[in-house]
C-alpha atoms as a PDB file:
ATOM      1  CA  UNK A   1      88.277  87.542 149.856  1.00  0.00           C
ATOM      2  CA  UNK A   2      88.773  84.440 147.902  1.00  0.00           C
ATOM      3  CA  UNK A   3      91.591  83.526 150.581  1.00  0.00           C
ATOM      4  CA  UNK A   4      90.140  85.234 153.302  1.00  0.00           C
ATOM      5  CA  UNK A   5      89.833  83.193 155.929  1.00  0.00           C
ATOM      6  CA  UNK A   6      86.904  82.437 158.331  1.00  0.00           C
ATOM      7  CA  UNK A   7      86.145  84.797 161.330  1.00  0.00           C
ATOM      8  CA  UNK A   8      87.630  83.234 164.870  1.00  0.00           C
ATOM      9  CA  UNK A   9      85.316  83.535 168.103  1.00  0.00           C
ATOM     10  CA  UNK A  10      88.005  80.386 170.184  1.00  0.00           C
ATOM     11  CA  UNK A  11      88.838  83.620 172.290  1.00  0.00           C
ATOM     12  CA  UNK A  12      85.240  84.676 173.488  1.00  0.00           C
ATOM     13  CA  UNK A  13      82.709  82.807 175.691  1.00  0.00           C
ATOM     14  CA  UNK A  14      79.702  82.892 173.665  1.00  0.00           C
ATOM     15  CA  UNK A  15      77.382  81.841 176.349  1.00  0.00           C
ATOM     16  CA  UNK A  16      77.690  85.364 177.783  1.00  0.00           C
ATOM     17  CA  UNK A  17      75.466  87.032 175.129  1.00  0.00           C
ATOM     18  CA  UNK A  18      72.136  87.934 175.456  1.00  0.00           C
ATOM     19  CA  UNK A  19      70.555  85.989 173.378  1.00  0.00           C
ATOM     20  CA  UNK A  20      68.120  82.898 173.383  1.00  0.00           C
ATOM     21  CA  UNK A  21      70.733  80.537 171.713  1.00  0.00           C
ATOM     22  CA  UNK A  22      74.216  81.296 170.526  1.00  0.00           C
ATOM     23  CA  UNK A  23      74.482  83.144 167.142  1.00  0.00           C
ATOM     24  CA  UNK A  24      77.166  84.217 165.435  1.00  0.00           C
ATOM     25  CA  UNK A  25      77.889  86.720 162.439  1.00  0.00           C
ATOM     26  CA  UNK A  26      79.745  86.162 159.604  1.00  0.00           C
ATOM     27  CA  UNK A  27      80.511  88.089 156.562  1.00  0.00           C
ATOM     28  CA  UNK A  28      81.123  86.542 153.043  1.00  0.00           C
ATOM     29  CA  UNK A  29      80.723  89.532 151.016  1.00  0.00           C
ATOM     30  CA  UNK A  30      81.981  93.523 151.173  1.00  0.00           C
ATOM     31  CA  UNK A  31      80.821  96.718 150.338  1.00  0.00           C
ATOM     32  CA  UNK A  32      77.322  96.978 147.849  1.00  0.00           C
ATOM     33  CA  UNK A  33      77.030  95.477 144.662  1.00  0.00           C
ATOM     34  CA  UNK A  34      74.631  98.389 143.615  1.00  0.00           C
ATOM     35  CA  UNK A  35      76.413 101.484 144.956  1.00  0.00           C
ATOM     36  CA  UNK A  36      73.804 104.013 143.598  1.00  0.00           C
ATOM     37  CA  UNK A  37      71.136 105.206 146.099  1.00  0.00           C
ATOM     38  CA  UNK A  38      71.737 109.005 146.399  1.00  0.00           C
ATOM     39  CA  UNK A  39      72.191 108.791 149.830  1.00  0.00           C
ATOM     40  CA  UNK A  40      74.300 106.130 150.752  1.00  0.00           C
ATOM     41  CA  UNK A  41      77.647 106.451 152.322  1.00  0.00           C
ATOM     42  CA  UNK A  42      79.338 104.093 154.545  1.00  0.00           C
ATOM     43  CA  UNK A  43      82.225 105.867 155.131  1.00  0.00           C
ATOM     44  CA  UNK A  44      84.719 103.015 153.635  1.00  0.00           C
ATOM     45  CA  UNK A  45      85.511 104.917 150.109  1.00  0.00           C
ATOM     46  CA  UNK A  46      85.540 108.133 149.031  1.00  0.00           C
ATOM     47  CA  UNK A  47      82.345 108.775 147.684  1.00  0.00           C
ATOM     48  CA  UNK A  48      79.613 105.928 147.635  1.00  0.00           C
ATOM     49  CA  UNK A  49      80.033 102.622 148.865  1.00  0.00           C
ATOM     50  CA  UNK A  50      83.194 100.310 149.182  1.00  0.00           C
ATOM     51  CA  UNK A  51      84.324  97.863 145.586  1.00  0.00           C
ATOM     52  CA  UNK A  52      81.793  94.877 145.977  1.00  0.00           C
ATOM     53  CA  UNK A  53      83.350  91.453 146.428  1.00  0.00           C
ATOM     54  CA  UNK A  54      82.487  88.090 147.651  1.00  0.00           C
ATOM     55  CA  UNK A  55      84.027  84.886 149.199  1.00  0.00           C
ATOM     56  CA  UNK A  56      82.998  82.480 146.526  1.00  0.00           C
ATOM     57  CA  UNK A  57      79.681  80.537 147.646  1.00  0.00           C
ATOM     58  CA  UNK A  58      81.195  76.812 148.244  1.00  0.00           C
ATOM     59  CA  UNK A  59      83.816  78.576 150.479  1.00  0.00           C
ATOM     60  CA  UNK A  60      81.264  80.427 152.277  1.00  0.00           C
ATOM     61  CA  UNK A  61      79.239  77.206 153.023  1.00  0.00           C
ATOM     62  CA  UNK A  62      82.141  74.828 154.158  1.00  0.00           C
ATOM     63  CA  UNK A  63      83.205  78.234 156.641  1.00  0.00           C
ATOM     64  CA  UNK A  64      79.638  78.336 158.384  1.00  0.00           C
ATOM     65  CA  UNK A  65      79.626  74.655 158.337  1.00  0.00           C
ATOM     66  CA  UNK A  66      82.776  74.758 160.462  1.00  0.00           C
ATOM     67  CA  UNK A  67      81.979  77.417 162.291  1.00  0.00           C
ATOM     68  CA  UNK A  68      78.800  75.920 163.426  1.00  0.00           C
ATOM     69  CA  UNK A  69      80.461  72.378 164.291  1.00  0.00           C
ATOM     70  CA  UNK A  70      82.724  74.166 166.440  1.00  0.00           C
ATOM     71  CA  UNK A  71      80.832  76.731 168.296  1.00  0.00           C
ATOM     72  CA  UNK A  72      77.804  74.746 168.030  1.00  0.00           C
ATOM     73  CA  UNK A  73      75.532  77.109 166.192  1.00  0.00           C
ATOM     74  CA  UNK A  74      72.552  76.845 164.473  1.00  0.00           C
ATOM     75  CA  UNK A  75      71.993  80.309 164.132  1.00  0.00           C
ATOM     76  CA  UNK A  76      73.727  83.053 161.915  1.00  0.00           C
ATOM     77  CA  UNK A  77      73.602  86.885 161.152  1.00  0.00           C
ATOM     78  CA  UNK A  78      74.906  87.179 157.863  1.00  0.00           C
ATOM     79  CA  UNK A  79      76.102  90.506 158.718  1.00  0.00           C
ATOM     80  CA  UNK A  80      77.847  92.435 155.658  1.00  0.00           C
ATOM     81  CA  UNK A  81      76.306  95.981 153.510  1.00  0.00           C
ATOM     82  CA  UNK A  82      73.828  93.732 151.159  1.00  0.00           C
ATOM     83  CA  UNK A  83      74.046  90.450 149.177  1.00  0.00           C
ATOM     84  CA  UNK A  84      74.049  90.128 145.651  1.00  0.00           C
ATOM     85  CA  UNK A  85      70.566  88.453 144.592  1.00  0.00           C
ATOM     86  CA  UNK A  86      72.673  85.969 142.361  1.00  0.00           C
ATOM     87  CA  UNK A  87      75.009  85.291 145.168  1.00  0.00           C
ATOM     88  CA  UNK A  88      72.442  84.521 147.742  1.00  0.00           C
ATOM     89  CA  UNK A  89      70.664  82.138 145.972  1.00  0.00           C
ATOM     90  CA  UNK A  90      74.089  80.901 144.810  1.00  0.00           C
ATOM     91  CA  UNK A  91      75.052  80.605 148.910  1.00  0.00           C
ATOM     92  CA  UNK A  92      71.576  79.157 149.598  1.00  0.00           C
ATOM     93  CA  UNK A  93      72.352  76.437 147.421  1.00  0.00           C
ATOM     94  CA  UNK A  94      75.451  76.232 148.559  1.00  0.00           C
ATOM     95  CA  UNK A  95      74.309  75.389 151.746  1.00  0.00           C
ATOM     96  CA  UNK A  96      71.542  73.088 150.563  1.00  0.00           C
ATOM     97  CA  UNK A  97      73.969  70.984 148.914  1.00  0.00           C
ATOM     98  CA  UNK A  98      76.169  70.471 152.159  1.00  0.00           C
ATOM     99  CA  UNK A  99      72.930  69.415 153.865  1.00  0.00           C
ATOM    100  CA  UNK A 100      73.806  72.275 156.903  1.00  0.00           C
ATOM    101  CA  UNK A 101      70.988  72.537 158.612  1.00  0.00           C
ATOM    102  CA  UNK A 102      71.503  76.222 160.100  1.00  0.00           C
ATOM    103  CA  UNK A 103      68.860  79.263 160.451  1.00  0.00           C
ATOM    104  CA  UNK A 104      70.158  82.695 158.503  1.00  0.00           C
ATOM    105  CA  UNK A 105      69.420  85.867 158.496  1.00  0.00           C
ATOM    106  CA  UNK A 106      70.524  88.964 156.525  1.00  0.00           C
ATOM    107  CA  UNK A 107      69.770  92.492 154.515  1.00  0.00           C
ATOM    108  CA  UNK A 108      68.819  91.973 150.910  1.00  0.00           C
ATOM    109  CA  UNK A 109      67.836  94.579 148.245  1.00  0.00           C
ATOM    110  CA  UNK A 110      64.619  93.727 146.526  1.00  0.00           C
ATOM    111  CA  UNK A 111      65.216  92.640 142.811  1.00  0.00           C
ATOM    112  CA  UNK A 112      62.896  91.082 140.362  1.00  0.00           C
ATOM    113  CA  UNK A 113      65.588  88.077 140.556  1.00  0.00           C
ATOM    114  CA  UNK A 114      63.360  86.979 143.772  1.00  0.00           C
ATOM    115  CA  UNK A 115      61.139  85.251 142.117  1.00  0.00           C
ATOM    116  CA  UNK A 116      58.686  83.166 144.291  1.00  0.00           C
ATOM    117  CA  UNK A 117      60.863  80.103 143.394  1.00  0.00           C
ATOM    118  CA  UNK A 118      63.662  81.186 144.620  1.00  0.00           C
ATOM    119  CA  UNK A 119      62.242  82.905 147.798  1.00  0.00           C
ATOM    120  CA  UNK A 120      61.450  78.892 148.552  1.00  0.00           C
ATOM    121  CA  UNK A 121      65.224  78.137 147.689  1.00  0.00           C
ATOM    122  CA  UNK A 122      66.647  80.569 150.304  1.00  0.00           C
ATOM    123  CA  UNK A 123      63.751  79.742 152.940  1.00  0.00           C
ATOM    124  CA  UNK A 124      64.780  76.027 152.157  1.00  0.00           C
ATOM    125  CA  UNK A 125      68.329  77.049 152.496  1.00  0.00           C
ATOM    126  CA  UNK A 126      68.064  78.000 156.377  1.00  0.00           C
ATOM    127  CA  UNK A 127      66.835  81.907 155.211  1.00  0.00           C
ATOM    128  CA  UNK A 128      64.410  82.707 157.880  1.00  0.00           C
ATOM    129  CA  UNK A 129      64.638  86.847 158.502  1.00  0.00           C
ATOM    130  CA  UNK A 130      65.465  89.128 155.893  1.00  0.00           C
ATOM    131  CA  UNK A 131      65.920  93.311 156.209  1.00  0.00           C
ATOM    132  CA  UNK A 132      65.139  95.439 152.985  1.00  0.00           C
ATOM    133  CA  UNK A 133      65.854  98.996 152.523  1.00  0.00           C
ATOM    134  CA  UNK A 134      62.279 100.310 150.977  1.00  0.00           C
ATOM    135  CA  UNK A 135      62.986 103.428 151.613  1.00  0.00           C
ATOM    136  CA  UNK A 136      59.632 105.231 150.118  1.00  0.00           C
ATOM    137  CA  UNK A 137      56.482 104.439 149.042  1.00  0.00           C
ATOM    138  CA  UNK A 138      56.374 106.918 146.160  1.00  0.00           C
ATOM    139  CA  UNK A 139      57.983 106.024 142.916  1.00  0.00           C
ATOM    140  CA  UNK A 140      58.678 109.423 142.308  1.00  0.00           C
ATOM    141  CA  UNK A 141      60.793 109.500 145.559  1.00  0.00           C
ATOM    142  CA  UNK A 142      62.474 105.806 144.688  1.00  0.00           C
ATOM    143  CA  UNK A 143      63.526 107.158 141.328  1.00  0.00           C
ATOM    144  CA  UNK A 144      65.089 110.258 142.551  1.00  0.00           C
ATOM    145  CA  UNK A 145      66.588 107.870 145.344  1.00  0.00           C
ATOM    146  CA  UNK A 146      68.169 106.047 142.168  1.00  0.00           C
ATOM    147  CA  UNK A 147      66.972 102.627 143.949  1.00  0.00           C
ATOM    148  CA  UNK A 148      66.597 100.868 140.601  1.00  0.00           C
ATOM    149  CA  UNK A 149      62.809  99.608 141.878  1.00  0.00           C
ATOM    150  CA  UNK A 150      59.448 100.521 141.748  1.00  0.00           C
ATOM    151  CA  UNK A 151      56.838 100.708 144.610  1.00  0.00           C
ATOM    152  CA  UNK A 152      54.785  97.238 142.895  1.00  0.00           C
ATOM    153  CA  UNK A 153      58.046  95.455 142.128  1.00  0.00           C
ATOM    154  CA  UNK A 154      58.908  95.947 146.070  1.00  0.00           C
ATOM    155  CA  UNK A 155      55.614  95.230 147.252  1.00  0.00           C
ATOM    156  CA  UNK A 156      55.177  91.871 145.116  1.00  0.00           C
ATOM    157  CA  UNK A 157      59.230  90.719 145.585  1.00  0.00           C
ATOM    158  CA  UNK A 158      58.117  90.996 149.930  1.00  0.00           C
ATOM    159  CA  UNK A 159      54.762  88.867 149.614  1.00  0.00           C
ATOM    160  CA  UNK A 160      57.411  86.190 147.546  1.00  0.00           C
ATOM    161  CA  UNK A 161      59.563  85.881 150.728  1.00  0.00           C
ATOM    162  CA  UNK A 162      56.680  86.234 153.208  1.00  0.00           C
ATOM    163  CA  UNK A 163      55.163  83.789 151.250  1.00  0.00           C
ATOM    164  CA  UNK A 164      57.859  81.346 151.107  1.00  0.00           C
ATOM    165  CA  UNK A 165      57.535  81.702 154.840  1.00  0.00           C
ATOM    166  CA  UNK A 166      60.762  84.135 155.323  1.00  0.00           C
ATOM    167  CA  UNK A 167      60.213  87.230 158.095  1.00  0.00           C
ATOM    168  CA  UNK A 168      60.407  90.828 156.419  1.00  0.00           C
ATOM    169  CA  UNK A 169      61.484  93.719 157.601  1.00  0.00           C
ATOM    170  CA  UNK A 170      61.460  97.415 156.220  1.00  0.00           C
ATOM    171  CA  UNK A 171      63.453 100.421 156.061  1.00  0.00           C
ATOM    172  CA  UNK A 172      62.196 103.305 155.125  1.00  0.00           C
ATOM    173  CA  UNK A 173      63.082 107.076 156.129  1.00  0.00           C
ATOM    174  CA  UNK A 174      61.470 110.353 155.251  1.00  0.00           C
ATOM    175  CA  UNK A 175      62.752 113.651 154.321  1.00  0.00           C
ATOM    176  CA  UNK A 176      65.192 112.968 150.976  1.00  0.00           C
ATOM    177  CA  UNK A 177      65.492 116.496 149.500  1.00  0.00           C
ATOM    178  CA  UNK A 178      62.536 116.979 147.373  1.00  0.00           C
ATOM    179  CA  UNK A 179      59.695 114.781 149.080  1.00  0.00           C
ATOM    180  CA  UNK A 180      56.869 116.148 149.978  1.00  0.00           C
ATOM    181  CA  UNK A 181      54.315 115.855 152.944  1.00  0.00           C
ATOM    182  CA  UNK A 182      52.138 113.802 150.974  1.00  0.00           C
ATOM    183  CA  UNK A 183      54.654 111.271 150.000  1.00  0.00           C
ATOM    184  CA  UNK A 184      56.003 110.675 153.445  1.00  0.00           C
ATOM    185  CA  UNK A 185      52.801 109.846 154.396  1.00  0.00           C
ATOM    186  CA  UNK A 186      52.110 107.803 150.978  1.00  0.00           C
ATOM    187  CA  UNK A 187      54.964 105.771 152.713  1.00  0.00           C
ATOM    188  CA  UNK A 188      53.364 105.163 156.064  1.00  0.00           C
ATOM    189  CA  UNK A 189      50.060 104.148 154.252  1.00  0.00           C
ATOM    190  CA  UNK A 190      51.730 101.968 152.309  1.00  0.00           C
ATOM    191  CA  UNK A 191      53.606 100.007 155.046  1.00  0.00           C
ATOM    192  CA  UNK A 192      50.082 100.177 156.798  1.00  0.00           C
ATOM    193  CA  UNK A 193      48.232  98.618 153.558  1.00  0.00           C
ATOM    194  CA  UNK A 194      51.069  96.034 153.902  1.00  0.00           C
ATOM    195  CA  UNK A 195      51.332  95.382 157.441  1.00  0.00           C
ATOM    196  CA  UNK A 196      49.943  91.191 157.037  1.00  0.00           C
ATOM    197  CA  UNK A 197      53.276  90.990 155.079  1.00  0.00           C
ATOM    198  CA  UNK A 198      55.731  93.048 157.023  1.00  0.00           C
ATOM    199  CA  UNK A 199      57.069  92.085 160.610  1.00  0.00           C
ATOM    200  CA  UNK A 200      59.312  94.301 161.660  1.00  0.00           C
ATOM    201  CA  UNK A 201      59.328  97.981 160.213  1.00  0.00           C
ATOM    202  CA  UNK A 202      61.563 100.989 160.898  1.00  0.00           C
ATOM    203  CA  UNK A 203      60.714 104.519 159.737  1.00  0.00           C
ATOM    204  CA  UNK A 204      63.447 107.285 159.857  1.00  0.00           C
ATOM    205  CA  UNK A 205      64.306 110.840 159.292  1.00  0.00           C
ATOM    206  CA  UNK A 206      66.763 111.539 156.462  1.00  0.00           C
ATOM    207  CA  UNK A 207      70.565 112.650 157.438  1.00  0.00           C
ATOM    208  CA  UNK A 208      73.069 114.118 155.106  1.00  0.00           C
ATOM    209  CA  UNK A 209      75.874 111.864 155.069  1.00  0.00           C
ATOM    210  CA  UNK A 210      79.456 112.814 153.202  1.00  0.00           C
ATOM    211  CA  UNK A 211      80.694 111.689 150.192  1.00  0.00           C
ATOM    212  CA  UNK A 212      76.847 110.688 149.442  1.00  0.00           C
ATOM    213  CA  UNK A 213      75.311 111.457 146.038  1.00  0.00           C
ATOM    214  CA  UNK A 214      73.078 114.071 147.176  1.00  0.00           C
ATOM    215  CA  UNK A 215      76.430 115.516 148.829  1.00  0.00           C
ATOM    216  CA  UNK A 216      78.352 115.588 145.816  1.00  0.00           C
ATOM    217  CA  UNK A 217      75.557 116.919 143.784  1.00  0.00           C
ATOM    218  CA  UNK A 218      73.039 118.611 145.594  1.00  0.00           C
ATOM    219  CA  UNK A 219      71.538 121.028 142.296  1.00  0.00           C
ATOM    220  CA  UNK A 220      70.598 117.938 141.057  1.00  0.00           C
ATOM    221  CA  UNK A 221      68.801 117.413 144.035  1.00  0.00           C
ATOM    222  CA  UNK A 222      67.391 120.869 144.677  1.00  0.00           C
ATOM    223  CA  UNK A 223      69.195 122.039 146.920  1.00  0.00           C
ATOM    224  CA  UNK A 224      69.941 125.897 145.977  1.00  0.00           C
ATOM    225  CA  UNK A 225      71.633 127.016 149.182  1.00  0.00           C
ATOM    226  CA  UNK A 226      75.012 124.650 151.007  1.00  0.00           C
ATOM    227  CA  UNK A 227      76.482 126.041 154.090  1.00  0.00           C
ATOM    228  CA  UNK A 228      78.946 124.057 156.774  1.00  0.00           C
ATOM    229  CA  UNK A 229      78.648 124.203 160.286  1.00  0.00           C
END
């Protein structure tokens, strides 16, 4: 990606979208940096999640910056798997540097590297929306999930970017193997007991997805009985 160069939309009429203004996506990194939630599959490797790798920041910047002198757009969906934490505060400075005055948007996976300081950089940076995969609100369930956080780390990393005046929304699902009644509805009281925080929320129901974790090893998850239809 270091060569990669920058999407081109000269061949659609961008007025024809329904949208309020024009906005376009762009992509500066691929696959997940993390690639260990059990079930995660996005169907670009053979088990897990595509090799993680990134247009360098600078590069990034001086692409939406001519992207959005051309097209004249303000607005961006930084649409790729997840950012890095390092490398989108490294992009958000990136962009503060060049003075672009643009308005992103993008999925992030809550890290203690959010600290409230840097939830100002990225707001400061154009960051305005930003999707996180919560998942559950039992730490039991997040461990088994192998999402690297805990229930008070995501609930304190959110009120830094809702703070710092960023939108938040959450993704959370029920039914891994293994939960229990009580903790899928631990995680709708929990998105309830944070509801001044969160502004968009989607709950969903667990689906088996090949090449996943879970459907690689599913005794470690459990599951005593695999059959194929």
């Amino acid at each position: 990606l270091r060569e990669a160069a920058p999407p081109d939309y000269s061949d659609l009429n961008l007025d024809r979208y329904l949208a309020p203004s024009r906005t376009l996506l762009y992509a500066p990194t691929r696959g997940c940096y993390w690639g260990k939630c059990s079930f995660c599959y996005y169907g670009l490797a053979e088990e897990a999640t595509a090799e993680y790798r990134e247009v360098p920041p600078d590069r990034a910047a001086a692409q939406l910056a001519r992207l959005s002198q051309r097209h004249g757009v303000r607005n961006f969906y930084i649409s790729c798997d997840v950012l890095s934490p390092s490398y989108a505060v490294k992009l958000a400075q990136a962009l503060i540097d060049r003075k672009l005055k643009i308005r992103w948007s993008s999925d992030l996976k809550i890290d203690k590297y959010f600290t409230p300081e840097r939830c100002r950089l990225l707001h400061g940076s154009g960051l305005r929306s930003a999707a996180f995969g919560v998942e559950s609100g039992s730490d039991r369930l997040l461990e088994l999930m192998r999402k690297g956080c805990d229930r008070a780390t995501l609930t304190e990393v959110n009120r830094a970017f809702h703070d710092a005046g960023v939108a938040t929304e959450w993704m959370a699902f029920t039914d891994h193997p293994g939960e229990t009644v009580e903790e899928a509805l631990e995680t709708i009281g929990w998105i309830s007991q944070e509801s001044d925080a969160v502004d968009l929320f989607i709950v969903g129901e667990f689906g088996l997805e090949p090449g996943s974790h879970i459907a690689r090893n599913p005794a470690l998850y459990g599951i005593e009985k695999v059959y194929h239809a």
